[in-house]
N, C-alpha and C. Protein backbone atom coordinates (compact mmCIF):
# COMPACT_ATOMS: atom_id res chain seq x y z
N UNK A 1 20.89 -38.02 11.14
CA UNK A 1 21.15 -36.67 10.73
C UNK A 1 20.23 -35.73 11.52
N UNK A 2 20.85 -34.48 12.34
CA UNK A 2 20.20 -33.44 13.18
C UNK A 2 19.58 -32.62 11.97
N UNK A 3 18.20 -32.15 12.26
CA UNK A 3 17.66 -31.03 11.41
C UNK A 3 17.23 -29.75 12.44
N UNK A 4 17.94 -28.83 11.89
CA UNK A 4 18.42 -27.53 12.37
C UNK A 4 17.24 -26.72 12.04
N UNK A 5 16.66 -25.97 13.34
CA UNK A 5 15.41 -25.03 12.39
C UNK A 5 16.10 -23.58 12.40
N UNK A 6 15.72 -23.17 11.35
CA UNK A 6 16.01 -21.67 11.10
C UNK A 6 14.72 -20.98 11.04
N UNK A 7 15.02 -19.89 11.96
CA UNK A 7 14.45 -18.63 12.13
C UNK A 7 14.70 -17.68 10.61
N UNK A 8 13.20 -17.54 9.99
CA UNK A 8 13.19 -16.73 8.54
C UNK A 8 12.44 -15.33 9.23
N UNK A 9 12.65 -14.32 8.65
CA UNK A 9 12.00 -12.92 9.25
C UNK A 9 10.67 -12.88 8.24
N UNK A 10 9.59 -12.52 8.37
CA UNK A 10 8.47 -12.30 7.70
C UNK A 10 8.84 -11.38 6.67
N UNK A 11 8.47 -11.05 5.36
CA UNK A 11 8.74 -10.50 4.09
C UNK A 11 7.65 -8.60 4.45
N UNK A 12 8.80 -7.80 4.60
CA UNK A 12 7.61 -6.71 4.89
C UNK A 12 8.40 -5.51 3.88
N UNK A 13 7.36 -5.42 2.77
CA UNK A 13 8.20 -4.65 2.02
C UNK A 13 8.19 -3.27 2.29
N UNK A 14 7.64 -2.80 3.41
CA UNK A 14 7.70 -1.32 3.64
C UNK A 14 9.18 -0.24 3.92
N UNK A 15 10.03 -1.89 3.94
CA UNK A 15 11.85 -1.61 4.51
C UNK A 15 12.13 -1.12 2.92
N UNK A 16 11.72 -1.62 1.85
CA UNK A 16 12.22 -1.59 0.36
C UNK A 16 10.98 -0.44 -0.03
N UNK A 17 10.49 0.56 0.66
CA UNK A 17 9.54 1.30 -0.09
C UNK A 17 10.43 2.66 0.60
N UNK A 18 11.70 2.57 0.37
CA UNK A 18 12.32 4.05 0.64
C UNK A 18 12.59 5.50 -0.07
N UNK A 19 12.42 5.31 -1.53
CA UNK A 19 11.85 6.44 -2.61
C UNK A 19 10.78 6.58 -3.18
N UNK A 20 10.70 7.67 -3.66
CA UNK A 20 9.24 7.58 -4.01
C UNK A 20 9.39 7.07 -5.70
N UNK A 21 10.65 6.70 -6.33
CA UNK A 21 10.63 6.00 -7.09
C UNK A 21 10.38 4.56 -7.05
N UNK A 22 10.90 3.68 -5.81
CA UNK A 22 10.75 2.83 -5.39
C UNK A 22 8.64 2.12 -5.31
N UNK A 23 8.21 3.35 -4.60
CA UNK A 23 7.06 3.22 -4.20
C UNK A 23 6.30 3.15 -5.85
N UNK A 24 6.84 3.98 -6.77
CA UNK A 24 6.12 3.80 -7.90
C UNK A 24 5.89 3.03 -8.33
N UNK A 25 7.07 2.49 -8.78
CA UNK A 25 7.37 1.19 -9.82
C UNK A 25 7.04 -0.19 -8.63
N UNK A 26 6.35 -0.03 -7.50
CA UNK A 26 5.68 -1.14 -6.70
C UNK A 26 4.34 -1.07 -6.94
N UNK A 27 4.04 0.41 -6.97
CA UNK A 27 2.80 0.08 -6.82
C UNK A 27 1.98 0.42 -8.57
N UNK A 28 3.19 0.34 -9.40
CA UNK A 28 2.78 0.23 -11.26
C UNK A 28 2.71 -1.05 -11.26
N UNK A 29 3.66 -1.92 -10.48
CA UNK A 29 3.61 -3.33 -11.08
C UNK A 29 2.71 -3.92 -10.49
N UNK A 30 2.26 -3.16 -9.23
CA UNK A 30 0.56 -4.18 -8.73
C UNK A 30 -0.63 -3.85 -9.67
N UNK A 31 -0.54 -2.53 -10.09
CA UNK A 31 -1.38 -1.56 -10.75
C UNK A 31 -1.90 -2.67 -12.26
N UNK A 32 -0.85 -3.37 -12.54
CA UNK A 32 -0.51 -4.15 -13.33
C UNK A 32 -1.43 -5.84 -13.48
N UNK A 33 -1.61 -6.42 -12.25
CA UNK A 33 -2.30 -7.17 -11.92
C UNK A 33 -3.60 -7.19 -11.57
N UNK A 34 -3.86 -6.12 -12.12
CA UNK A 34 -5.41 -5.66 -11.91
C UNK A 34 -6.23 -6.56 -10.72
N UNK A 35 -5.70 -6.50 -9.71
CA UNK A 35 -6.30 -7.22 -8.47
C UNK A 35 -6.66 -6.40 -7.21
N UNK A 36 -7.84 -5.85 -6.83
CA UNK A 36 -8.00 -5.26 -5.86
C UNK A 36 -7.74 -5.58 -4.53
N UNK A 37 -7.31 -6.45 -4.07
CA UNK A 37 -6.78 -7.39 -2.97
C UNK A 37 -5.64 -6.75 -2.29
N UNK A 38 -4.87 -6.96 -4.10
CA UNK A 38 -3.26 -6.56 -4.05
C UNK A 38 -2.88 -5.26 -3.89
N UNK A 39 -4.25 -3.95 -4.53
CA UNK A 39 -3.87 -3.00 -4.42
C UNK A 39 -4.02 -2.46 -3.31
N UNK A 40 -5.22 -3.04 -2.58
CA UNK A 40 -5.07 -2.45 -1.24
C UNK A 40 -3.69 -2.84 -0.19
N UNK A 41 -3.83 -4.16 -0.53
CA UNK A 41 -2.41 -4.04 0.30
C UNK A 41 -1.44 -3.36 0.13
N UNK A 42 -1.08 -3.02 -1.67
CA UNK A 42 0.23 -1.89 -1.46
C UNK A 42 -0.33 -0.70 -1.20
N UNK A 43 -1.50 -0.27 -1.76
CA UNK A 43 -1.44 1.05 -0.90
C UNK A 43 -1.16 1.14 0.69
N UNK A 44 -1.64 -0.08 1.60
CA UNK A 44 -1.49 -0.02 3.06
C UNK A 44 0.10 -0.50 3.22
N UNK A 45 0.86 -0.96 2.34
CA UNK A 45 2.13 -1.10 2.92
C UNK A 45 2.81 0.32 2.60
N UNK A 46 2.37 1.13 1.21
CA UNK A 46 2.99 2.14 1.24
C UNK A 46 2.68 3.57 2.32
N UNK A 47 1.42 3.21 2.71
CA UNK A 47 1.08 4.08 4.00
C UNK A 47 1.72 3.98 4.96
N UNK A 48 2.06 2.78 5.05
CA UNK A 48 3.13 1.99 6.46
C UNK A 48 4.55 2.95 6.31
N UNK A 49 4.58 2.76 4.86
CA UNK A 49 6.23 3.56 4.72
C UNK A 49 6.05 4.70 4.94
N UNK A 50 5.53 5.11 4.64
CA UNK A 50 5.03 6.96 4.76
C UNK A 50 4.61 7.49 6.34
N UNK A 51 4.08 6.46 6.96
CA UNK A 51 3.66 7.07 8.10
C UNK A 51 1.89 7.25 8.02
N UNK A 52 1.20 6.43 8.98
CA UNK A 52 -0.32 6.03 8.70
C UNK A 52 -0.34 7.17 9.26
N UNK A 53 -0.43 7.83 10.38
CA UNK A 53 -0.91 8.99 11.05
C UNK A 53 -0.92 9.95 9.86
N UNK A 54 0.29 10.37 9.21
CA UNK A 54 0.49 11.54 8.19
C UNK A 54 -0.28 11.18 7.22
N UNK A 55 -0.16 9.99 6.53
CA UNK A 55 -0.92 9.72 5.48
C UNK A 55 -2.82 9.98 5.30
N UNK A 56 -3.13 9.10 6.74
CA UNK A 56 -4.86 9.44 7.43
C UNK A 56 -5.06 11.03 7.68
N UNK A 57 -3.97 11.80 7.98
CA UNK A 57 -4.29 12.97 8.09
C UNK A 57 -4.67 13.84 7.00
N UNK A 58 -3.78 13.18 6.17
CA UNK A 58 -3.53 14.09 4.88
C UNK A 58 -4.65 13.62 3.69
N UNK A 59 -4.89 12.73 4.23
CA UNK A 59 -6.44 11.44 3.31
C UNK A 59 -7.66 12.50 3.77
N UNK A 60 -8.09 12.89 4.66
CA UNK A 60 -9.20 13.77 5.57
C UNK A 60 -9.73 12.17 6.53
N UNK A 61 -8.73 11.64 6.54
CA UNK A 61 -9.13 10.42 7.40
C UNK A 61 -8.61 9.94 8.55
N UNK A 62 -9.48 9.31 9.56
CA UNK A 62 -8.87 8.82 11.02
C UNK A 62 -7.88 7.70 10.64
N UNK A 63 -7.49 7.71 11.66
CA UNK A 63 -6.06 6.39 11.02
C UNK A 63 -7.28 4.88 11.30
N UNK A 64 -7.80 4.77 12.06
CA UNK A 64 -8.79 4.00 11.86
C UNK A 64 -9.44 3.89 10.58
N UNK A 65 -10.02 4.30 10.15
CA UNK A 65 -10.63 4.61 9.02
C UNK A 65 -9.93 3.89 7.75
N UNK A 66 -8.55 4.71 7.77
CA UNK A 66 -7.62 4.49 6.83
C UNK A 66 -6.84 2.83 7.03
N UNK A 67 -7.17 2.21 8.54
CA UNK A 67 -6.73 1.02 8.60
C UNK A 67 -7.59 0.06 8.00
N UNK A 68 -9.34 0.59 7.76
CA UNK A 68 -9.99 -0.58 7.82
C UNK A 68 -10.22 -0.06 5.79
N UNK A 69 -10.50 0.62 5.54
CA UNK A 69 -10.28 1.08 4.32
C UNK A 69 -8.92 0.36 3.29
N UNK A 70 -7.71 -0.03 3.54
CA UNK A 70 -6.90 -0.41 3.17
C UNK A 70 -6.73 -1.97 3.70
N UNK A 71 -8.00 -2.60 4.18
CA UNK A 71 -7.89 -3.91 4.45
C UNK A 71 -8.24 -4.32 3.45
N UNK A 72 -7.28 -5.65 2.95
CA UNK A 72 -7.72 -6.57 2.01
C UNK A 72 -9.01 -6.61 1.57
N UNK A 73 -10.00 -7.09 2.68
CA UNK A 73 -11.81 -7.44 2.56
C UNK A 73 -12.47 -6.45 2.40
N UNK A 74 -12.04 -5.06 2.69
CA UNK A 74 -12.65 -4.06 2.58
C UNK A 74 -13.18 -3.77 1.04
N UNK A 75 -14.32 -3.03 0.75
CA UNK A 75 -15.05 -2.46 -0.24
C UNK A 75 -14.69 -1.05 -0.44
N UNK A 76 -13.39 -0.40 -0.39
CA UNK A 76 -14.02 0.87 -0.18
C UNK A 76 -14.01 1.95 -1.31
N UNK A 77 -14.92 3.04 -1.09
CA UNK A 77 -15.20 3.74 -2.48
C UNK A 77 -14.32 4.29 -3.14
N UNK A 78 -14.19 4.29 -4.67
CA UNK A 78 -13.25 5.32 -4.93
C UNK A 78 -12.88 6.76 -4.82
N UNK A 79 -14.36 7.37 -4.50
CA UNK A 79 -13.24 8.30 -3.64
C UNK A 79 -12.25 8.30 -2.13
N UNK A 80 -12.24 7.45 -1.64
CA UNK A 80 -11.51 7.16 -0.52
C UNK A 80 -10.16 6.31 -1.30
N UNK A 81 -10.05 5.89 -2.17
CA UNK A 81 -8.93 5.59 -3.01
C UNK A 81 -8.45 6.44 -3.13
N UNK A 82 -8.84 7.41 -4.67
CA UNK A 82 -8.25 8.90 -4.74
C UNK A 82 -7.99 9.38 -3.77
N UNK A 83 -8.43 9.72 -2.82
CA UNK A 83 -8.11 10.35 -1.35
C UNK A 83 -6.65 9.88 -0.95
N UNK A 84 -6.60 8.75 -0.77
CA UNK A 84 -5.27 8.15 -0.27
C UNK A 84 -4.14 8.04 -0.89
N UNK A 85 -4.49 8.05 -2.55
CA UNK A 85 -3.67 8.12 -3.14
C UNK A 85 -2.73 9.50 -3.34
N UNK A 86 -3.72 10.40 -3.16
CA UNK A 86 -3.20 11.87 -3.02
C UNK A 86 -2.25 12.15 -2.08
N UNK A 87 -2.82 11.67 -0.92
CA UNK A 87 -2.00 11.64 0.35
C UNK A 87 -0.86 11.01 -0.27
N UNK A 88 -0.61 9.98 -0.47
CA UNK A 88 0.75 9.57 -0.50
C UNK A 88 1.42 10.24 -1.71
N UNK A 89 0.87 10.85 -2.31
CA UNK A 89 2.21 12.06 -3.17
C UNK A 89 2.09 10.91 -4.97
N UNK A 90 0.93 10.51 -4.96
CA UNK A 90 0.78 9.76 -5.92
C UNK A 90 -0.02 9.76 -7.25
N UNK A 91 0.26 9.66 -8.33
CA UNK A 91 -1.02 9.85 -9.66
C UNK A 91 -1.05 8.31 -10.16
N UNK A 92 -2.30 8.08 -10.56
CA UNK A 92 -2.59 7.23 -11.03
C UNK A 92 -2.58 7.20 -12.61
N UNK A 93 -1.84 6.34 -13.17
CA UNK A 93 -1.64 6.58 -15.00
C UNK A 93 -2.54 5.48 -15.90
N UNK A 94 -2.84 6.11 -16.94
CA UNK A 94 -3.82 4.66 -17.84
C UNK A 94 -2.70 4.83 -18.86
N UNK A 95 -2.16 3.85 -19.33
CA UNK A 95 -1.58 3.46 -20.66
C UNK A 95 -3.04 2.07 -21.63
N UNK A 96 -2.85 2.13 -22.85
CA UNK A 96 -2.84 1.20 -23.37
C UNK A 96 -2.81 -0.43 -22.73
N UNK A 97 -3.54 -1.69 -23.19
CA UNK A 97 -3.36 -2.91 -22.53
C UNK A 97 -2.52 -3.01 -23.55
């Protein structure tokens, strides 16, 4: 029996971050997992959707800045959170656990 390899495309959800309803309810349900790992990554995939240049601009930040800031390993402060979050047209909500 021949085994056939298939070509899979890498999973990049910035194609599925096309409303800003979309972007919400992605980044409520990471919001959700209380994992800072995870949140940086959706905030940097939702920057991806938005446009890093516009987003770093609109942060008071270099797109550098805003690349290494939204890395996984990164530490970075909360005000550079708030910052970014603003930029992307976003509020942060507390409900109840």
């Amino acid at each position: 029996m021949k085994t056939r390899k298939v070509k899979l495309k890498l999973f990049d959800a910035t194609r599925f971050l096309d409303s800003d309803e979309a972007i919400a309810e992605y980044l409520s349900s990471i919001l959700e997992m209380n994992d800072t790992t995870l949140l940086l990554a959706a905030l940097s995939d939702i920057a991806r959707a938005r446009g890093i240049a516009k987003v770093a601009k609109d942060a008071g930040l270099g797109r550098e800045s805003l690349y290494k800031a939204l890395n996984p390993a990164a530490k970075p402060r909360f005000e550079t959170i708030m910052r970014v979050v603003q930029a992307l047209g976003l509020h942060l909500k507390a409900r109840p656990a």
